[in-house]
C-alpha atoms as a PDB file:
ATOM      1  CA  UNK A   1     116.960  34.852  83.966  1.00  0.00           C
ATOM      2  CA  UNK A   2     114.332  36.233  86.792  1.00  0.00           C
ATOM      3  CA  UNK A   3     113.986  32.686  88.095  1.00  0.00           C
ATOM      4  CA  UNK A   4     118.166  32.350  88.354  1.00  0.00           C
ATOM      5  CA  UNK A   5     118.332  35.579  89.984  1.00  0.00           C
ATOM      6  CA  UNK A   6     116.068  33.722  93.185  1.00  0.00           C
ATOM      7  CA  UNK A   7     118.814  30.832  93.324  1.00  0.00           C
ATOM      8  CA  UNK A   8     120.309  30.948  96.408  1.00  0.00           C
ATOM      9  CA  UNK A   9     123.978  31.374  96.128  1.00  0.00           C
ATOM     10  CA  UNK A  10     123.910  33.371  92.960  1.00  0.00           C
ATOM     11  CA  UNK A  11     124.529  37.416  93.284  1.00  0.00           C
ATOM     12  CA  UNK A  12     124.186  38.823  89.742  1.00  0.00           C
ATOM     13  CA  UNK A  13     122.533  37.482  86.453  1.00  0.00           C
ATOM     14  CA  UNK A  14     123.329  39.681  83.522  1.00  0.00           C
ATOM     15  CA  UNK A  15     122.903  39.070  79.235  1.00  0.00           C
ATOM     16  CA  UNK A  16     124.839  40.200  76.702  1.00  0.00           C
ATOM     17  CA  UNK A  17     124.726  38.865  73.218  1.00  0.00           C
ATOM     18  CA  UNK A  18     122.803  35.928  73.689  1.00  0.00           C
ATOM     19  CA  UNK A  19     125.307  35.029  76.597  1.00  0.00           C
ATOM     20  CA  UNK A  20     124.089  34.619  80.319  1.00  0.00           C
ATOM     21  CA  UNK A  21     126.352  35.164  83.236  1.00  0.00           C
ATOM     22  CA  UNK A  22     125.973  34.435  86.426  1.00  0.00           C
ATOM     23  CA  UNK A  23     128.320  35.845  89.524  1.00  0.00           C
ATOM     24  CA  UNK A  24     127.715  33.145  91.936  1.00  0.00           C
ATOM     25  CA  UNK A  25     129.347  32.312  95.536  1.00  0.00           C
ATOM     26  CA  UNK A  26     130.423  28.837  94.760  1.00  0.00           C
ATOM     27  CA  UNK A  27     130.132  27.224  91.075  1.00  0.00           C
ATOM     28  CA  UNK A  28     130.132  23.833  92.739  1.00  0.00           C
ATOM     29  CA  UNK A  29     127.150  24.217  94.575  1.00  0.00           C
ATOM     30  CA  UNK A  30     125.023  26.462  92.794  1.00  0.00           C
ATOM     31  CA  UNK A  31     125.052  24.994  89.020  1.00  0.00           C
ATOM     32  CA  UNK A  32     123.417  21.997  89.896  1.00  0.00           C
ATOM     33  CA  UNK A  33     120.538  24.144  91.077  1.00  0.00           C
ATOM     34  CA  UNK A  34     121.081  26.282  87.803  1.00  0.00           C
ATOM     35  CA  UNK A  35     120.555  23.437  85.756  1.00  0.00           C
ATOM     36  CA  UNK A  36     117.713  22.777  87.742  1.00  0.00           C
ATOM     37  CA  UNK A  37     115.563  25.431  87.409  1.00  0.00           C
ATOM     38  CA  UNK A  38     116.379  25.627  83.689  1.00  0.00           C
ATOM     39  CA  UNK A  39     115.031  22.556  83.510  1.00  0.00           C
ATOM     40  CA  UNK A  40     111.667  23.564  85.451  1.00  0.00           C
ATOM     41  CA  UNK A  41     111.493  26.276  83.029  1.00  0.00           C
ATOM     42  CA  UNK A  42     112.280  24.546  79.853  1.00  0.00           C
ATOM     43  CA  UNK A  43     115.251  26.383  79.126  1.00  0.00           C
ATOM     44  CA  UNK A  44     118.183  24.287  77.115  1.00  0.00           C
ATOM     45  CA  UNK A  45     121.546  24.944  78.326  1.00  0.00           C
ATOM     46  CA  UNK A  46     124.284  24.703  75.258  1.00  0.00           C
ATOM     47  CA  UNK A  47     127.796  25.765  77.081  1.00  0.00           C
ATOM     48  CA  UNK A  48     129.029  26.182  80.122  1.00  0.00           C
ATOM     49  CA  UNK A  49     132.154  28.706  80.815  1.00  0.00           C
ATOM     50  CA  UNK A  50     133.074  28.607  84.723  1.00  0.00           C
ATOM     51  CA  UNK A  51     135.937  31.485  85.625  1.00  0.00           C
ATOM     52  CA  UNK A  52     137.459  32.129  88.833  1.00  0.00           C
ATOM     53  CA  UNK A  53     138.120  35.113  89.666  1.00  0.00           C
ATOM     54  CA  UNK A  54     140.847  36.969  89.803  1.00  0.00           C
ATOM     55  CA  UNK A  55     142.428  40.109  91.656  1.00  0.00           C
ATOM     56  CA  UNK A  56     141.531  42.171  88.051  1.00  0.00           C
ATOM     57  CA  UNK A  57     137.944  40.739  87.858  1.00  0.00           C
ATOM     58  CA  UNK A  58     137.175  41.294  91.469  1.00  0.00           C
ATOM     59  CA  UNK A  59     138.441  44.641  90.844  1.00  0.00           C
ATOM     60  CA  UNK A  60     136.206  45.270  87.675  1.00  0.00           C
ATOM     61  CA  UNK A  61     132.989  44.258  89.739  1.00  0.00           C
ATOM     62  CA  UNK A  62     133.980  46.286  92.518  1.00  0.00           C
ATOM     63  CA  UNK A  63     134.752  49.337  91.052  1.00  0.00           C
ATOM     64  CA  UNK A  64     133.054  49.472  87.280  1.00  0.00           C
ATOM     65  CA  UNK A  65     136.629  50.138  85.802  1.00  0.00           C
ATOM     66  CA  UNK A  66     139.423  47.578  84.934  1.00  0.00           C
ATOM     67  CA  UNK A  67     142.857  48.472  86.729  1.00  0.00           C
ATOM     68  CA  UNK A  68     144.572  50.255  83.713  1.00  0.00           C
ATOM     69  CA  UNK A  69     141.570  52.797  83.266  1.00  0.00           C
END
């Protein structure tokens, strides 16, 4: 996770039972280099889930609260 958090492009890495996410600026670009530095660290991948966002999520990371709180 500490090596992720230096990949340019990516914002946030967070984990949460036994599921890494990553808030990045452009999923196109930065996976590849995700994948990469996994690799250097001899971390296995098993799924990938790529979300974008939406006015609710952006609000969520903005504020802390979803919009009907």
């Amino acid at each position: 996770m500490e090596a992720w958090k230096t990949v340019q492009g990516v914002s946030q890495v967070t984990a949460n039972d036994g599921t890494i996410t990553v808030l990045a600026d452009d999923s196109n670009r930065v996976l590849p280099r995700l994948f990469e530095t996994a690799a250097a660290n001899s971390v296995r991948i098993t799924s990938v889930a790529i979300q974008e966002p939406n006015l609710e999520a952006v609000f969520l990371h903005l504020t802390g609260k979803a919009l009907r709180d």
